[in-house]
N, C-alpha and C. Protein backbone atom coordinates (compact mmCIF):
# COMPACT_ATOMS: atom_id res chain seq x y z
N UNK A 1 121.34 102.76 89.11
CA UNK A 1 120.69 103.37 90.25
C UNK A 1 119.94 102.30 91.05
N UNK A 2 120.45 102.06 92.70
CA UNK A 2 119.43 101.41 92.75
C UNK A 2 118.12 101.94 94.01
N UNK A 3 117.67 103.29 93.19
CA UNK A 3 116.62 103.77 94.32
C UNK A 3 117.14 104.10 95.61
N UNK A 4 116.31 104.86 96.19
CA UNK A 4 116.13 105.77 97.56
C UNK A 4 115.07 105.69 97.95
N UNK A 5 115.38 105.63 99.61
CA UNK A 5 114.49 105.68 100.84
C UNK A 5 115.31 106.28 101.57
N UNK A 6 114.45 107.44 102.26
CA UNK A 6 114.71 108.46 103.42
C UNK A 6 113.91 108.30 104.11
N UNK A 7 114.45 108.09 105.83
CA UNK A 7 114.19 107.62 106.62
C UNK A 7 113.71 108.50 107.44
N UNK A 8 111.96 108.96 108.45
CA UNK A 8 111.99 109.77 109.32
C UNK A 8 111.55 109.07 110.45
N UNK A 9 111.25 109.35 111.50
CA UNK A 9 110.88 108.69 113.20
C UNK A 9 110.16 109.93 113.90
N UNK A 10 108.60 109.47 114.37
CA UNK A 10 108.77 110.77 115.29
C UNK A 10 107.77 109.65 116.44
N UNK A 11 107.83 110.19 117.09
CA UNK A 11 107.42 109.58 118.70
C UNK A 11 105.77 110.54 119.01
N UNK A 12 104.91 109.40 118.92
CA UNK A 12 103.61 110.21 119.44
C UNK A 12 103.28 109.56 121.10
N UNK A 13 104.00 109.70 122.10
CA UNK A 13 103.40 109.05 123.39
C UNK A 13 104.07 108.09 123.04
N UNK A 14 103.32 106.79 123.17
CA UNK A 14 103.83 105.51 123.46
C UNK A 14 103.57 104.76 121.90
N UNK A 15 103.40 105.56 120.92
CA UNK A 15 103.48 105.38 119.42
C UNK A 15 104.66 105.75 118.53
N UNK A 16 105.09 105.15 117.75
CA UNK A 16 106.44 105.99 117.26
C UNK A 16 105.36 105.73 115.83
N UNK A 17 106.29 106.55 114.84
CA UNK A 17 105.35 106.45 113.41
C UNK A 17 107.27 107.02 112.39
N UNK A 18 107.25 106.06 111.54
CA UNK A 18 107.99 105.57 110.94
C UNK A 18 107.95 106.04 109.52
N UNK A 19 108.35 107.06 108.50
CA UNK A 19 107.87 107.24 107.66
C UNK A 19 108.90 107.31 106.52
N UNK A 20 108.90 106.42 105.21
CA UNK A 20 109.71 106.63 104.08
C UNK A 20 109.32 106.76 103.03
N UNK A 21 109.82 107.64 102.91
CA UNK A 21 110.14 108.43 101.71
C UNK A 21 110.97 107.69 100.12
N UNK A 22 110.26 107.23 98.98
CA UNK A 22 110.92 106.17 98.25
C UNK A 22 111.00 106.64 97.11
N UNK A 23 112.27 106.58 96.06
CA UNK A 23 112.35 106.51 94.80
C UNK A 23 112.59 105.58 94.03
N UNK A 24 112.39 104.72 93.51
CA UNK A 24 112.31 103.28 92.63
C UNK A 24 113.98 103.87 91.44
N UNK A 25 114.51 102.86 91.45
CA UNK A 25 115.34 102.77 90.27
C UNK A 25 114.72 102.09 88.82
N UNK A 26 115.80 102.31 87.91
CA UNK A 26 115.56 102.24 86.70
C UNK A 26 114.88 100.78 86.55
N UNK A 27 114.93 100.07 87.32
CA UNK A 27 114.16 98.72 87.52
C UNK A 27 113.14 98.46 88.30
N UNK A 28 112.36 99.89 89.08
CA UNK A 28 111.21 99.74 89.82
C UNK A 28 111.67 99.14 90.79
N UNK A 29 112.53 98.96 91.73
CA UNK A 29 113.05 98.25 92.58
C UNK A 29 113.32 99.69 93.96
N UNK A 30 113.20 99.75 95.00
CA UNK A 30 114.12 100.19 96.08
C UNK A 30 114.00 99.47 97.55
N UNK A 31 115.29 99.35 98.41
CA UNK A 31 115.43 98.82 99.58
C UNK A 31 116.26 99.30 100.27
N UNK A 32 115.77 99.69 101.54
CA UNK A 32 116.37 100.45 102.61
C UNK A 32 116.20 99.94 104.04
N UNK A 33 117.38 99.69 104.61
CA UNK A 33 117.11 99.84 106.44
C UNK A 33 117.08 101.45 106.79
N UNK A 34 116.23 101.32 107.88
CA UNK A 34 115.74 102.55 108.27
C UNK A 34 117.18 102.58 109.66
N UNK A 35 118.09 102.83 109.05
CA UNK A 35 119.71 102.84 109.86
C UNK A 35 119.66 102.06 111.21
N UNK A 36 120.00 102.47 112.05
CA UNK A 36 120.49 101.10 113.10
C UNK A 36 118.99 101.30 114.16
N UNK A 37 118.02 101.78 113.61
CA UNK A 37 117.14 102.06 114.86
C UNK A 37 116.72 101.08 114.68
N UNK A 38 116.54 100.39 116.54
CA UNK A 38 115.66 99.06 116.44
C UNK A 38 114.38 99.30 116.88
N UNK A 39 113.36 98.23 116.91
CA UNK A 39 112.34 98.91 117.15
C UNK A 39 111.41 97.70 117.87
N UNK A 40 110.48 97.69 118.75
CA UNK A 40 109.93 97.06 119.25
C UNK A 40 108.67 97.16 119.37
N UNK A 41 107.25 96.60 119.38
CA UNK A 41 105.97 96.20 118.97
C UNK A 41 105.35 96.22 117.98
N UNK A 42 103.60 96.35 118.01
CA UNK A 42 103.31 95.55 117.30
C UNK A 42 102.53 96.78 116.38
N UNK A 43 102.40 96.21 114.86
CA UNK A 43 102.02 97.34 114.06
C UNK A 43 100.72 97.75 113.74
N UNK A 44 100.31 98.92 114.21
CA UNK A 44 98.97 99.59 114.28
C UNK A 44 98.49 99.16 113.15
N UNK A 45 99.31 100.57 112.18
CA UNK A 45 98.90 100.37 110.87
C UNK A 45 99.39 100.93 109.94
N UNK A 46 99.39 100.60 108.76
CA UNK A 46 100.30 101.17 107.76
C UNK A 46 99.62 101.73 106.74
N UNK A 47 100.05 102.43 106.14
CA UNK A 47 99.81 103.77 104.88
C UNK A 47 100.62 103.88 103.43
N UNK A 48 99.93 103.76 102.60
CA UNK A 48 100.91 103.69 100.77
C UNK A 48 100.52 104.31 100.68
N UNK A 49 100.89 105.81 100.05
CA UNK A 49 100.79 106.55 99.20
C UNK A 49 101.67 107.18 98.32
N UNK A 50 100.93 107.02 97.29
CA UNK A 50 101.25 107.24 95.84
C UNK A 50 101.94 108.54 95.59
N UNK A 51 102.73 109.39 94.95
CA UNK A 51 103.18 110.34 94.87
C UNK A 51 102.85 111.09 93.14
N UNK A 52 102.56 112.24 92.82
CA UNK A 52 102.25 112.48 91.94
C UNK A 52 103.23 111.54 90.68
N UNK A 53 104.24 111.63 90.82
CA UNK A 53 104.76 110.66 89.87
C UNK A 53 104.71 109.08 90.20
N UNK A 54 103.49 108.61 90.37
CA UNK A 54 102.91 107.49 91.07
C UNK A 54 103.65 106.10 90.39
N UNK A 55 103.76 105.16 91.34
CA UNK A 55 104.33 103.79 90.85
C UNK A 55 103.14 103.38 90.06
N UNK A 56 103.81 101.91 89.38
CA UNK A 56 103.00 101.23 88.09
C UNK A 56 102.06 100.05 89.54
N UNK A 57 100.74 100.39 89.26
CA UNK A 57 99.17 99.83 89.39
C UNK A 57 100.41 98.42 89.85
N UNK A 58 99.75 98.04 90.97
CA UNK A 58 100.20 96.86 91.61
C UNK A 58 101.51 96.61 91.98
N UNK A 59 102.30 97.78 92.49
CA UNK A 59 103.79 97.85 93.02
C UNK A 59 103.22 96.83 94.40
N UNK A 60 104.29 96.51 95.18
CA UNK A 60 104.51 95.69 96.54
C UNK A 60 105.03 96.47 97.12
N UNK A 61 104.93 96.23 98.68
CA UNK A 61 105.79 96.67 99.30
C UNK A 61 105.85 95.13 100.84
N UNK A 62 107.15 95.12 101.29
CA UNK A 62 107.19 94.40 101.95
C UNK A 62 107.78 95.27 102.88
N UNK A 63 107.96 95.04 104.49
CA UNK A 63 108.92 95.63 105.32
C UNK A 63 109.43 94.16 106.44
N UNK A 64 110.71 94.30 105.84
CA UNK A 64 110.97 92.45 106.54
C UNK A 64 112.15 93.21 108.37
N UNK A 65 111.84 92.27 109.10
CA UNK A 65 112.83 92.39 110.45
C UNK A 65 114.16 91.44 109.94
N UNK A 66 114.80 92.04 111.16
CA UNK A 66 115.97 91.07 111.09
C UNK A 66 116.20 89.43 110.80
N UNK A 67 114.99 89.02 111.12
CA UNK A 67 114.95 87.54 110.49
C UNK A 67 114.53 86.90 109.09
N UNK A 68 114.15 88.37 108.51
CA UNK A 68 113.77 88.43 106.85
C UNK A 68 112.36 87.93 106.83
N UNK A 69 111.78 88.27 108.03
CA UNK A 69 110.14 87.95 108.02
C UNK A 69 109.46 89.42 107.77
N UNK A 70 108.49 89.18 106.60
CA UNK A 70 107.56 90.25 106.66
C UNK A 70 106.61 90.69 107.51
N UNK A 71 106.75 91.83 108.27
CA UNK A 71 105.92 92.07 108.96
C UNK A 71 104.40 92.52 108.94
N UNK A 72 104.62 92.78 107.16
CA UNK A 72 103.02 92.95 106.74
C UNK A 72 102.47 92.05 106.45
N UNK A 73 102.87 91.07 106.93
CA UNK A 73 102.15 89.42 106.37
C UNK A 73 101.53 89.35 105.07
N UNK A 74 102.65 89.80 104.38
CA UNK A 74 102.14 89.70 102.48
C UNK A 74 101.30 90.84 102.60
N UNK A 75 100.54 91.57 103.35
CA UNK A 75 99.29 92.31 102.98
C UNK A 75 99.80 93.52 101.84
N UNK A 76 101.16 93.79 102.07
CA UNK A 76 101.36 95.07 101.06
C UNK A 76 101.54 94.64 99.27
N UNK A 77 101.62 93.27 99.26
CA UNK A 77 101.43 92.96 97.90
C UNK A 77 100.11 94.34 96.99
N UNK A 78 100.70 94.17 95.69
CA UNK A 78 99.26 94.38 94.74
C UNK A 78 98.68 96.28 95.05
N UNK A 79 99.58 96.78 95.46
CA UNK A 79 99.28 98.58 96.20
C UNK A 79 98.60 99.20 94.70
N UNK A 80 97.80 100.04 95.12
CA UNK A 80 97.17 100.95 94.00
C UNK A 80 97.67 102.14 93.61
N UNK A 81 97.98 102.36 92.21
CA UNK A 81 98.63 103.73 91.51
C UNK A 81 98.42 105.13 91.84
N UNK A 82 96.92 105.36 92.35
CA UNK A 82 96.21 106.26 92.24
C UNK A 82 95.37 106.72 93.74
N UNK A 83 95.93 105.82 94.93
CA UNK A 83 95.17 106.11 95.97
C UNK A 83 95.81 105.38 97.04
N UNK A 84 95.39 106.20 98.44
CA UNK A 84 96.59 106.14 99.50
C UNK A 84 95.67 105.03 99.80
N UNK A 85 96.50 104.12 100.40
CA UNK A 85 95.65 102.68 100.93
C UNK A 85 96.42 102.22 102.04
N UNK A 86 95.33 101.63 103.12
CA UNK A 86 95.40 101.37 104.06
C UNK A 86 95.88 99.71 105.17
N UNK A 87 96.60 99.53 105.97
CA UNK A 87 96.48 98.10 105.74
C UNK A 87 96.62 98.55 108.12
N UNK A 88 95.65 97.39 108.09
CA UNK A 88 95.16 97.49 109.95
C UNK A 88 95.45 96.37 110.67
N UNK A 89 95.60 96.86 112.11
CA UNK A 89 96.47 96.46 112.80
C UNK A 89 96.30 94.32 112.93
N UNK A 90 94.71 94.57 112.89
CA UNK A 90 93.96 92.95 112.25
C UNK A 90 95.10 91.92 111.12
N UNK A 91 95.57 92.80 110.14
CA UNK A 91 96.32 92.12 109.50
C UNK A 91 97.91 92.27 109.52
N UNK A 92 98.59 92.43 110.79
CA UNK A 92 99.51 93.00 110.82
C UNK A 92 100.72 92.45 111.53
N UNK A 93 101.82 92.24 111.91
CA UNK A 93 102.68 91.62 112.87
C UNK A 93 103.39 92.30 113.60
N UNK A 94 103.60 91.87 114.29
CA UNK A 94 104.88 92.68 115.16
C UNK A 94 106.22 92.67 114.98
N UNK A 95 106.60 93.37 115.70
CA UNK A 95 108.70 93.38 115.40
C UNK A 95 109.11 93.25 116.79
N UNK A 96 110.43 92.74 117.42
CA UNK A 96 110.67 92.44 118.58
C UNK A 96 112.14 92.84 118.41
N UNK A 97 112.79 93.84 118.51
CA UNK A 97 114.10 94.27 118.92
C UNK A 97 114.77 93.85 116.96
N UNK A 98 114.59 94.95 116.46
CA UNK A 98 114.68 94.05 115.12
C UNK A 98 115.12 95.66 114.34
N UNK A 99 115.75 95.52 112.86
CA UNK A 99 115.71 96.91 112.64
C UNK A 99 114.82 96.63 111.51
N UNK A 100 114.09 97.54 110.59
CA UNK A 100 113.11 97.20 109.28
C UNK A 100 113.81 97.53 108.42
N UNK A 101 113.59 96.89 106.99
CA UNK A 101 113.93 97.52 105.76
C UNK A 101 112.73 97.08 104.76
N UNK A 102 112.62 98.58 104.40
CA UNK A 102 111.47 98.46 103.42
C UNK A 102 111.60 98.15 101.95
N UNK A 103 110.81 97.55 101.66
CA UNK A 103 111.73 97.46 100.38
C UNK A 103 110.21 97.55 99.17
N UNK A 104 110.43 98.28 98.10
CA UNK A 104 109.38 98.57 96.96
C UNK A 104 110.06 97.69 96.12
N UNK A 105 108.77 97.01 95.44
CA UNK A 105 109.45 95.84 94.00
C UNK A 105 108.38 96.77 93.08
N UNK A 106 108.06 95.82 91.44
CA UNK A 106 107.52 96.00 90.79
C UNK A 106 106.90 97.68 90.44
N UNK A 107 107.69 99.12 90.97
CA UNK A 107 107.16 100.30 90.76
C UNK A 107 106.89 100.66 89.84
N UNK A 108 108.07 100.58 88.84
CA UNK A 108 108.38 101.23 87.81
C UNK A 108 109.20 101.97 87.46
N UNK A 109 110.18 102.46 86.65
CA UNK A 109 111.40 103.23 86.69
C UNK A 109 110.88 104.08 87.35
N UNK A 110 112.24 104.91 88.17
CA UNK A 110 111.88 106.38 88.77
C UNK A 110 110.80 106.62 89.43
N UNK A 111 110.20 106.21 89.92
CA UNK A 111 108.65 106.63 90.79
C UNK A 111 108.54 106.87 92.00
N UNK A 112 107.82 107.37 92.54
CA UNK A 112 107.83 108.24 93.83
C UNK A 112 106.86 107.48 95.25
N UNK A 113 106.80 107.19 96.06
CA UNK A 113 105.57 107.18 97.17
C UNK A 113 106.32 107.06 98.55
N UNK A 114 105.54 107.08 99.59
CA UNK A 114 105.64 107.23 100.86
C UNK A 114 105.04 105.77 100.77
N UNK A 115 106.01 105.52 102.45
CA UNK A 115 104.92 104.55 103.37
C UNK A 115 105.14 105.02 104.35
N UNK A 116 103.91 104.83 105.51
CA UNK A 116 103.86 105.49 106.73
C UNK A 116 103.32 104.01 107.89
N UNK A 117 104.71 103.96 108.60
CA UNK A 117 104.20 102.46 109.90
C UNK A 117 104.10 103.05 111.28
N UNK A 118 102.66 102.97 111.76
CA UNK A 118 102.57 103.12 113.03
C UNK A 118 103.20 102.07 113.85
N UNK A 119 103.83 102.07 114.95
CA UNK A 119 103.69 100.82 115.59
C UNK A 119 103.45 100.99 117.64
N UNK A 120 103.16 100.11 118.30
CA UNK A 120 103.26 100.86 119.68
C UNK A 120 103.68 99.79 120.77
């Protein structure tokens, strides 16, 4: 298995908000492009949360563009088991005509969480 991410988009004004949905495989591992949508500026802010069947205390999450640059500038390293956590626009990068793929390391077999990317 190697894990699931489901992909949603909704448009607030001149904000879009980006939200996946993740299941870790038997190796705590999942990675997904969010399909051919490209996307352009810069990122408000982003959201981990944990799902009752919560990843293992210090999962990652990276979300890299087409040039395999992280756009969370490392900040999603080290995420907490037990509580939705926050990461702001201060520590954040932009995307420029690029598509994302998110990708969860270190979860834990089978485990559950959301991430949620503003961007505008």
């Amino acid at each position: 298995m190697a894990g699931t991410a489901t992909y949603t988009e909704r448009s607030y004004g001149s904000v879009k908000l980006l939200k996946c949905a993740w299941t870790s495989s038997a190796g705590g591992v999942v990675s997904g492009t969010a399909s051919s949508v490209v996307y352009d500026g810069k990122l408000l802010a982003v959201a981990t949360d944990p799902s009752a069947t919560a990843p293992t205390d210090d999962y990652d999450v990276t979300v890299l563009d087409d040039n395999s640059m992280d756009v969370l500038l490392g900040a999603g390293a080290n995420r907490d088991t037990a509580d939705t956590e926050y990461l702001l626009e201060a520590n954040l990068g932009a995307v420029a005509q690029s598509t994302l793929t998110v990708t969860i390391a270190n979860a834990g077999s089978v485990k559950l969480g959301t991430v949620y990317i503003w961007i505008r």
